[in-house]
Protein backbone atom coordinates (compact mmCIF):
# COMPACT_ATOMS: atom_id res chain seq x y z
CA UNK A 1 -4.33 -36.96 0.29
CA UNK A 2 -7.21 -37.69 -2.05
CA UNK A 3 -6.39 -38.10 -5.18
CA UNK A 4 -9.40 -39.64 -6.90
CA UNK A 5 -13.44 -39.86 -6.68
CA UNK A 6 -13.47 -42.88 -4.98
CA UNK A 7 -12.64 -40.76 -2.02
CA UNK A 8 -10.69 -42.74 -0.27
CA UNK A 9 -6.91 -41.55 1.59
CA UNK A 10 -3.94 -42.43 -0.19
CA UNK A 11 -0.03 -41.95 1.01
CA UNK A 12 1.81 -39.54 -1.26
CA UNK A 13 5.91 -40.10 -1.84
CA UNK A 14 7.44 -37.30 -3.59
CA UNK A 15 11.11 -38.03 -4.56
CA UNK A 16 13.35 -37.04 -7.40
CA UNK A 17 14.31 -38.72 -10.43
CA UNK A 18 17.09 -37.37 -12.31
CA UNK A 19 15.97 -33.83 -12.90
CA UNK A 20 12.36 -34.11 -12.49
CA UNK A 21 9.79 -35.28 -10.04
CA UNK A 22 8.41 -38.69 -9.48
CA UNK A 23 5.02 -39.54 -7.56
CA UNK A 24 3.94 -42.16 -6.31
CA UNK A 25 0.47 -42.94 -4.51
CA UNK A 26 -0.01 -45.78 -2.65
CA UNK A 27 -3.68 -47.16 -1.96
CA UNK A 28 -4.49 -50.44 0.12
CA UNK A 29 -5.98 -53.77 -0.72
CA UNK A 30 -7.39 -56.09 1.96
CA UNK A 31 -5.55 -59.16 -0.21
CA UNK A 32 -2.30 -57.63 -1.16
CA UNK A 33 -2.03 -55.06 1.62
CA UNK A 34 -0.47 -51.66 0.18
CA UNK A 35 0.20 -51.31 -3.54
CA UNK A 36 1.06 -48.89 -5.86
CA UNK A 37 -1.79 -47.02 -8.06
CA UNK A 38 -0.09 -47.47 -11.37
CA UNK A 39 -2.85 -44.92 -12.71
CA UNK A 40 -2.00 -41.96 -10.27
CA UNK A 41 1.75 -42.71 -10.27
CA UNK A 42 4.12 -41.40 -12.70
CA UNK A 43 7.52 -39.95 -13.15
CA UNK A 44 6.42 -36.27 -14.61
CA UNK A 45 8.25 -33.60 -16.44
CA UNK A 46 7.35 -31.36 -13.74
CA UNK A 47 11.16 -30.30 -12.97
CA UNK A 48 12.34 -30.41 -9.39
CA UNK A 49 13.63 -27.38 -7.86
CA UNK A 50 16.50 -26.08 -4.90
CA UNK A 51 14.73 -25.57 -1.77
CA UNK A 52 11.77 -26.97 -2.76
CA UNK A 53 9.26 -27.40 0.24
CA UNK A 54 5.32 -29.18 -0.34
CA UNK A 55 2.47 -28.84 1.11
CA UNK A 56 -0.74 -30.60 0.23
CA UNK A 57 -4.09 -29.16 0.63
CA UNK A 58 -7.44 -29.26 -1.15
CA UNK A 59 -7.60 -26.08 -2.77
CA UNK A 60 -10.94 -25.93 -4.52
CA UNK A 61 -12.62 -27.61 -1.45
CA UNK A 62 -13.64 -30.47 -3.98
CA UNK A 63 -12.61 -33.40 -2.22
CA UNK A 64 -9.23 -33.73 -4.67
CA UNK A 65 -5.73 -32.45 -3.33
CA UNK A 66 -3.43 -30.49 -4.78
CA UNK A 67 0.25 -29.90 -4.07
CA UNK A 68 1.79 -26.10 -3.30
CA UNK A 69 5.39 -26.20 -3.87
CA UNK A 70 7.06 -23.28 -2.02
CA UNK A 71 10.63 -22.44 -2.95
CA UNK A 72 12.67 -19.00 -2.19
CA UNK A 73 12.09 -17.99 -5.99
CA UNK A 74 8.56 -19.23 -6.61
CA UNK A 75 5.26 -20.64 -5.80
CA UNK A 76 3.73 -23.79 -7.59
CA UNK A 77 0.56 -25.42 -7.82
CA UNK A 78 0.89 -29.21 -8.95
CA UNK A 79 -2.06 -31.09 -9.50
CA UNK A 80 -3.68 -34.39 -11.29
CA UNK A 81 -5.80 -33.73 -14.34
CA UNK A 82 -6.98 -37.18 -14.36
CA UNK A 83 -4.88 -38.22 -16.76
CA UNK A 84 -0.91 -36.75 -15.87
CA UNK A 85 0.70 -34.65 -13.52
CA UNK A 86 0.45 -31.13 -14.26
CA UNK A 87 1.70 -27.55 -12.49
CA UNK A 88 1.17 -24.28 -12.86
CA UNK A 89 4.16 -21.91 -12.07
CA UNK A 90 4.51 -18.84 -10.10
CA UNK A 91 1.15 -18.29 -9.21
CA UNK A 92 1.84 -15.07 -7.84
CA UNK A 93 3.18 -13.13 -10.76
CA UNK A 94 4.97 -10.89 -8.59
CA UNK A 95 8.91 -10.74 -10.05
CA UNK A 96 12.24 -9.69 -7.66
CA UNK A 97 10.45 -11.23 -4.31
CA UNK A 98 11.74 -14.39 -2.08
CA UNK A 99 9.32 -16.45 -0.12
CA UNK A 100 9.97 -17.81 3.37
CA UNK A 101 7.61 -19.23 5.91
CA UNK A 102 4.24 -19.50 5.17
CA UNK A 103 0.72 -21.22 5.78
CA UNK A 104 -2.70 -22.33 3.81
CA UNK A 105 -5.87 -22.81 5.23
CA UNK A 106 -9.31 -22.44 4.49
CA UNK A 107 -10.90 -19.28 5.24
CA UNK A 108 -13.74 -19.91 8.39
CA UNK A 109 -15.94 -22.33 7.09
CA UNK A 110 -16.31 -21.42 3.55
CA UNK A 111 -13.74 -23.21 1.03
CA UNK A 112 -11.88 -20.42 -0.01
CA UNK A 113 -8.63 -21.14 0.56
CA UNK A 114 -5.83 -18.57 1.77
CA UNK A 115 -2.17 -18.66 1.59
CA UNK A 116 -0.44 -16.35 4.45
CA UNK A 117 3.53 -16.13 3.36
CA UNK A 118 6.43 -14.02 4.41
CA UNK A 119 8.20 -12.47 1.51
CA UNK A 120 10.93 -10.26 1.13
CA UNK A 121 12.55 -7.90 -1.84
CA UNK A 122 15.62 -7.55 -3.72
CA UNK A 123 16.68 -4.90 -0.72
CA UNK A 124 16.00 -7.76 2.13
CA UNK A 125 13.00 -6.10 3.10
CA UNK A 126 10.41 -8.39 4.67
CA UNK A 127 6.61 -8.59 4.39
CA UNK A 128 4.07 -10.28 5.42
CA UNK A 129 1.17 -11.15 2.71
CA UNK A 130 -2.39 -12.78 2.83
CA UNK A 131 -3.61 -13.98 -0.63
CA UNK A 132 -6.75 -16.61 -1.76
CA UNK A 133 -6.61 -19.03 -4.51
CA UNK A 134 -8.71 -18.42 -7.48
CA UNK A 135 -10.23 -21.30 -9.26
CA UNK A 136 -7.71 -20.96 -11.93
CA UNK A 137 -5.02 -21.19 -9.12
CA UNK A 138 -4.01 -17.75 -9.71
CA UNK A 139 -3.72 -15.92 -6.41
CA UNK A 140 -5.42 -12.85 -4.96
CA UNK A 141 -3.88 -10.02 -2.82
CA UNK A 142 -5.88 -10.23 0.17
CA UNK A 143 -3.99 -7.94 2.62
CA UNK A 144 0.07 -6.96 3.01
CA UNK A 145 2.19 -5.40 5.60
CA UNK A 146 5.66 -4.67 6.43
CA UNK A 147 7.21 -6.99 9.07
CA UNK A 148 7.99 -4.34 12.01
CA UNK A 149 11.50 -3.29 12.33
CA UNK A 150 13.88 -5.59 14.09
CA UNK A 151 11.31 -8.81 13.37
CA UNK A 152 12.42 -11.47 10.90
CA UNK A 153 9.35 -13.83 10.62
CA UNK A 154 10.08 -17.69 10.73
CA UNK A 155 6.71 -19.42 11.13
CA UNK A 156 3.22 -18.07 10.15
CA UNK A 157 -0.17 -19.97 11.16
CA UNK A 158 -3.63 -19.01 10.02
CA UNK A 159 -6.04 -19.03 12.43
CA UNK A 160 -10.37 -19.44 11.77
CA UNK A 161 -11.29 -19.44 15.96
CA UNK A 162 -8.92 -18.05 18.41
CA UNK A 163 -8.74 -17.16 22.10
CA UNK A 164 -11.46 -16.75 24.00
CA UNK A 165 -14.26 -14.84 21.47
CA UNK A 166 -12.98 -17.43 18.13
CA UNK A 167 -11.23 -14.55 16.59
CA UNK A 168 -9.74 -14.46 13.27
CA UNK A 169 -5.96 -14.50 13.60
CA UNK A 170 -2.74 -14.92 12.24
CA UNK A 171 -0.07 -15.67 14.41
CA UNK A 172 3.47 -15.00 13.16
CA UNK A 173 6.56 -16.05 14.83
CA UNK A 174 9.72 -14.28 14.49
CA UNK A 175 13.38 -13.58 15.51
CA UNK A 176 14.09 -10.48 17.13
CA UNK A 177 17.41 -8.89 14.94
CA UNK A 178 20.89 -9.57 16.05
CA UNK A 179 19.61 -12.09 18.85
CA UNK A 180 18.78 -15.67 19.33
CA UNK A 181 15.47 -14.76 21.03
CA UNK A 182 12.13 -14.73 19.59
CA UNK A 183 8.59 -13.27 19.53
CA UNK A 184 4.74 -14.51 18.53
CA UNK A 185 2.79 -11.72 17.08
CA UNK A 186 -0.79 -11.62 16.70
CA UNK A 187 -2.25 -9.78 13.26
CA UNK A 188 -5.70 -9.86 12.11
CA UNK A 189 -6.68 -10.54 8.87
CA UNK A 190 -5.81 -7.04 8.09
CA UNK A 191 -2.41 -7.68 8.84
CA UNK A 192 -2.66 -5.47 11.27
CA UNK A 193 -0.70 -6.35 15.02
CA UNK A 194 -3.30 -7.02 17.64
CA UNK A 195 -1.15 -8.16 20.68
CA UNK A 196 2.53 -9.60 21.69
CA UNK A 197 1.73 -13.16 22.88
CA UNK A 198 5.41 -14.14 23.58
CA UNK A 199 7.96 -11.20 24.28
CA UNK A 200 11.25 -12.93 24.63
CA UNK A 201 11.80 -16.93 23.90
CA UNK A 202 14.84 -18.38 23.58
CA UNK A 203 15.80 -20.33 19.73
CA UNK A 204 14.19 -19.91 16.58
CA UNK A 205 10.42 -20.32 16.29
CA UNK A 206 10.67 -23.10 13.60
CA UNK A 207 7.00 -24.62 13.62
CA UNK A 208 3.22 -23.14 14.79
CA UNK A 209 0.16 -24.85 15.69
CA UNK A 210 -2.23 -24.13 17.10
CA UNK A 211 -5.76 -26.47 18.74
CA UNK A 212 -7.99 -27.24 21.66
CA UNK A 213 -6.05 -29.11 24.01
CA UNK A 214 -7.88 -30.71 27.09
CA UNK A 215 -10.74 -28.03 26.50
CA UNK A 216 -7.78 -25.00 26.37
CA UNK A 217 -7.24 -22.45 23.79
CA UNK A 218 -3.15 -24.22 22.91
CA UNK A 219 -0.59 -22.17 21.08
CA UNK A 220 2.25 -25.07 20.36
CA UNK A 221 5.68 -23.99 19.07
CA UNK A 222 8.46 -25.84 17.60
CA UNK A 223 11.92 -24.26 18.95
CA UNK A 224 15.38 -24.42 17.28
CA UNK A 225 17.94 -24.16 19.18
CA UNK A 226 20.37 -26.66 17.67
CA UNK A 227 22.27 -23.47 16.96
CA UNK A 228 23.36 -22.33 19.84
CA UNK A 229 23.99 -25.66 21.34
CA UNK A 230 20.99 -26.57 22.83
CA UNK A 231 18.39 -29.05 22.22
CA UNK A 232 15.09 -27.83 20.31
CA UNK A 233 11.85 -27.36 22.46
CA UNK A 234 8.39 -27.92 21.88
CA UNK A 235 6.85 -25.08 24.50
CA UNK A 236 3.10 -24.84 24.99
CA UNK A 237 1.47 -21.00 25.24
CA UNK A 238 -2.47 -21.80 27.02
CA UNK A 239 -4.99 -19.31 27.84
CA UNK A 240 -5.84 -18.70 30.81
CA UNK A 241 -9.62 -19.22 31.09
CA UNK A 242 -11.71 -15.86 31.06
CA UNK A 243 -8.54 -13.68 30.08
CA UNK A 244 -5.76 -12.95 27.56
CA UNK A 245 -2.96 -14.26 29.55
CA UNK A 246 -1.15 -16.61 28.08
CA UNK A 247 1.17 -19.50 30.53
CA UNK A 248 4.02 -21.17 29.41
CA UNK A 249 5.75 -24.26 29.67
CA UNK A 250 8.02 -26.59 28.19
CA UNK A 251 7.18 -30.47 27.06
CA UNK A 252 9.77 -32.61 28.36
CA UNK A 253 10.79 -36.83 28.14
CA UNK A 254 11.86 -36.57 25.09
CA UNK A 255 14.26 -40.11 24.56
CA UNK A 256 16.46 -38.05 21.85
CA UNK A 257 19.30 -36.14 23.66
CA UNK A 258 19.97 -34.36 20.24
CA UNK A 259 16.09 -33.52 20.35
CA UNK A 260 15.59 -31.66 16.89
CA UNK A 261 12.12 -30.41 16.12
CA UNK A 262 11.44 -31.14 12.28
CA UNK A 263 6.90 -30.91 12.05
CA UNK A 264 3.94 -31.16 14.28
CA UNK A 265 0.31 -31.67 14.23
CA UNK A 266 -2.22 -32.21 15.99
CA UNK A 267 -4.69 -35.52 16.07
CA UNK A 268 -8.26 -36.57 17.52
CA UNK A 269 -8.16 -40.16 18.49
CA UNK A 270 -11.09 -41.57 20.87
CA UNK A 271 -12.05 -38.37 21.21
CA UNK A 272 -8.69 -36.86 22.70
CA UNK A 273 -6.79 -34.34 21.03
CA UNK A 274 -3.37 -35.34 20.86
CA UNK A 275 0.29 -33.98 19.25
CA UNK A 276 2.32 -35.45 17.09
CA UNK A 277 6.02 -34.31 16.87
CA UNK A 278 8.35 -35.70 14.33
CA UNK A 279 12.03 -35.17 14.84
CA UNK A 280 15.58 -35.92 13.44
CA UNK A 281 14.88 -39.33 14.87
CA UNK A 282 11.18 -40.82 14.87
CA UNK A 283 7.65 -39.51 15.90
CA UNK A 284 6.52 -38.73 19.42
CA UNK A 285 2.99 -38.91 20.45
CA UNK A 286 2.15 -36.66 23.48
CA UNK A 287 -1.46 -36.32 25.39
CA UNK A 288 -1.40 -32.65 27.21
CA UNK A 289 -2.86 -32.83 30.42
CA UNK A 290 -3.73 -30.20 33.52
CA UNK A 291 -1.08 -28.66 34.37
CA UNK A 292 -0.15 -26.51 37.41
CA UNK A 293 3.64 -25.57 37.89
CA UNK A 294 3.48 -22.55 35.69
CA UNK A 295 4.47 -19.16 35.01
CA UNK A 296 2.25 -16.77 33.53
CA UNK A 297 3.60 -14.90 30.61
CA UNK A 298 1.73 -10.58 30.38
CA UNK A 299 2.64 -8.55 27.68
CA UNK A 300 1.98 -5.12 28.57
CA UNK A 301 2.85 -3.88 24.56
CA UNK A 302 0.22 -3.77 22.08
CA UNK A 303 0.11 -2.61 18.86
CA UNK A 304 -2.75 -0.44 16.74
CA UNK A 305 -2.56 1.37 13.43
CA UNK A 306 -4.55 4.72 13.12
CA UNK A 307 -4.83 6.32 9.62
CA UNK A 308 -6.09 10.08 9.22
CA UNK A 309 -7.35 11.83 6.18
CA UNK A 310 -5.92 15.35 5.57
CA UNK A 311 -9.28 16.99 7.11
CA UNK A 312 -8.53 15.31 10.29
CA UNK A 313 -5.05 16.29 10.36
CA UNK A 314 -5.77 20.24 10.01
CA UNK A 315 -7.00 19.80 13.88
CA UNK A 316 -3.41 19.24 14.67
CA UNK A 317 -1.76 21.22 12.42
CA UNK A 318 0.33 24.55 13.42
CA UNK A 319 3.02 25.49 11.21
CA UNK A 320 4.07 23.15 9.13
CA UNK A 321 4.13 20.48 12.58
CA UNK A 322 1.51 18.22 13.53
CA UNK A 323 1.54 17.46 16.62
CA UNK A 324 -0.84 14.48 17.29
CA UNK A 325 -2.44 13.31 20.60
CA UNK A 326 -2.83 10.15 20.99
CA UNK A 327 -6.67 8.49 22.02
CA UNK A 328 -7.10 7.03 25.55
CA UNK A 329 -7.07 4.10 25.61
CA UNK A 330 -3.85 3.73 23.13
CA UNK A 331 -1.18 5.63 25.25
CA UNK A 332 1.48 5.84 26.83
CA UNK A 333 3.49 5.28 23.85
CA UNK A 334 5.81 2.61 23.85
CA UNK A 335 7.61 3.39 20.88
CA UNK A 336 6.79 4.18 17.06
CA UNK A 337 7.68 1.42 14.49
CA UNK A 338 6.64 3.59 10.86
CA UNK A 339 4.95 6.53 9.43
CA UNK A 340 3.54 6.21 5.87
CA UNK A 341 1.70 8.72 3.97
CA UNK A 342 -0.19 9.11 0.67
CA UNK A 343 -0.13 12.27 -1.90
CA UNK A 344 -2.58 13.55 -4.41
CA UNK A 345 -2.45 11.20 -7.52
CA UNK A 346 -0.86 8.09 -5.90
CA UNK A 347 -2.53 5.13 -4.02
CA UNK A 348 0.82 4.08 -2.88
CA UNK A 349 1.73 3.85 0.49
CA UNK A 350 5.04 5.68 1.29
CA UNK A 351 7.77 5.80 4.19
CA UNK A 352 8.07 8.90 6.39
CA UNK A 353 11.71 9.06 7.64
CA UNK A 354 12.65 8.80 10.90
CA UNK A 355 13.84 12.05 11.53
CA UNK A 356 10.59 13.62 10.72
CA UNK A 357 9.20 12.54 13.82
CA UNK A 358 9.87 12.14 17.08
CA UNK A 359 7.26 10.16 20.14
CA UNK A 360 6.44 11.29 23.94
CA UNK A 361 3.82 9.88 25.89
CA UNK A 362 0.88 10.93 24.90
CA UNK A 363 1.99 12.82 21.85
CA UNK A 364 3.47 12.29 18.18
CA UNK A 365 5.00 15.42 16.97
CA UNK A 366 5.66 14.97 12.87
CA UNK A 367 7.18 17.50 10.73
CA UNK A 368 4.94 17.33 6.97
CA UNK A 369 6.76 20.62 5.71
CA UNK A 370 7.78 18.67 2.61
CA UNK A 371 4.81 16.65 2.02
CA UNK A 372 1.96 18.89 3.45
CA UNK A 373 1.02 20.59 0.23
CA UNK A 374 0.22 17.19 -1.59
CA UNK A 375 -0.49 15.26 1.75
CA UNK A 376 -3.75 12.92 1.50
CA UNK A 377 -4.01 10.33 4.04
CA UNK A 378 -1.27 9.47 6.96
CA UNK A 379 -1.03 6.02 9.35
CA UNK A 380 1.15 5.73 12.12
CA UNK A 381 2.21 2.21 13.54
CA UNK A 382 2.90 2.14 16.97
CA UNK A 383 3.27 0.75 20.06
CA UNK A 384 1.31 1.25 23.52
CA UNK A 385 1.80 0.23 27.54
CA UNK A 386 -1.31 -1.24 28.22
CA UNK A 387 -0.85 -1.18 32.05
């Protein structure tokens, strides 16, 4: 990172001294080679924590790093004030939550910076939540959403430029409950579900990049699959060119026969885009080329949100039923993930139960005889064949 206003890159080493972290920045010398800034290096009283995972990234878009500590219980900002290590704790103020997988990134080519996490509750229940970093370091709701039934997210990547039209996107992968298989969901910035990019992959979607490989739009995923006895993968999703379908394949030569996936990124060098993939056992430098033997991977489920106000709903109302038909374009239904509604004197969103409502093709039939009277605004998430 850069940790001073000479500008210049230094390696950071985090590692632990008794209870607390220790930094230490290295920068280089053309007589002594690589040496220790004294200045920027410190043991602090910044205590170390279980689970701890960092990520560094220039918040403030400044030309100084920080450091975002993620653990299950909190999230940290640690950063140099010139004179010590400092950090501020639990930046988003938000008590009985866990955090999981997540992602920071600048948003398009301004230097706001967003943090895309998943998060769950005290009950297990997992969302999915886009904040931005004030300049105090606080954090910012930006957009939330609940994780769709059956999902458990494991890897989130933000997204400025995607596809074919440069698209904002964030791209969530996830296990599919009670399996070992896994899917890669598209949301806008809205949190809202755009498109299924991968239905059905074998192992744990561990890592997510995504980059311009060889002049294609390249989704690259780190697979676990240590678990069920298999080596990990590294499979590449790219675009077809003038479509949305997405081909698949699966990088292969790796030297490591107990192949396990632990980061990637990817690097311009001579002008060539290459990935980096560091496992158990070293780095691996790969150049992705044309390639032709492969399958092409269609989902026909997508998924849309639609949110009524009461006066649209009276259209469809008959006796305490409404009994909703869906928009061309958005049907056949594939199946209906959750209802929420609103009531008069509340801004929160609540949960319609299941047997309220029941899905056919081209219809949503929802029974509101207990909400109708104070009824304000419903949304329906579902899902549609698209062909």
């Amino acid at each position: 990172g850069i940790f001073a206003t000479s500008g210049d890159w230094q390696p950071l080493v985090i590692s632990k001294t008794g209870t607390n972290l220790d930094f230490s920045i290295f920068e280089y010398d053309n007589t002594t080679g690589w040496a220790l800034n004294a200045t920027l290096s410190s043991e602090s009283i910044i205590p170390s924590i279980t689970g701890q995972i960092f990520k560094l990234f220039d918040i403030h878009g400044d030309g100084i790093s920080e450091i975002i500590r993620v653990s299950t219980g909190q999230i940290d900002v640690i950063y140099h004030n010139g004179t010590e290590w400092k950090i501020i704790t639990n930046v988003t103020n938000l008590p009985g939550f866990e955090y999981y997988s997540f992602d920071i990134a600048y948003e398009g080519s301004t230097t706001n910076t967003l943090l895309a996490i998943n998060q769950e509750d005290m009950s297990d229940n997992s969302y999915l939540y886009l904040y931005r970093f004030e300049t105090n370091y606080s954090l910012t709701k930006i957009a939330e959403s609940d994780s769709p039934t059956n999902f458990i997210p494991t890897s989130i990547k933000i997204v400025n430029y995607f596809s074919a039209n440069d698209r904002k996107a964030i791209l969530v992968g996830g296990l599919i409950a009670n399996s070992y298989y896994s899917q890669l969901v598209e949301y806008n910035f809205n949190f809202e579900i755009v498109s299924i990019l991968e239905d059905a992959l074998l192992g744990k979607i561990s890592v997510l990049e995504y980059d311009i490989l060889n002049n294609l739009n390249s989704i690259i995923l780190g697979v676990e699959r240590v678990t069920i006895g298999k080596m990990d993968a590294v499979i590449l999703l790219r675009r077809t060119t003038g479509t949305e379908e997405w081909i698949s394949f699966e990088l292969s030569g790796w030297d490591d026969t107990k192949f396990q996936v632990l980061d990637m990124l990817t690097i311009q060098e001579n002008n060539i885009r290459k990935l980096i993939v560091a496992s158990k056992t070293g780095l691996y430098q790969t150049i992705v080329q044309d390639i032709t033997d492969l399958s092409t991977i269609t989902s026909p489920i997508f998924y849309t949100t639609v949110s009524y106000s009461k006066t649209d709903l009276q259209q469809f109302y008959d006796n305490n039923i409404l009994s909703i038909i869906l928009e061309d374009g958005k049907s056949p239904l594939y199946s209906i993930s959750k209802i929420y509604y609103k009531t008069s004197g509340s801004n929160q969103w609540n949960s319609l139960s299941i047997d309220n409502y029941r899905g056919w093709r081209n219809e949503i039939r929802i029974d509101v005889s207990s909400i109708w009277s104070t009824l304000t605004s419903l949304k329906i998430a579902y899902s549609f064949e698209s062909f």
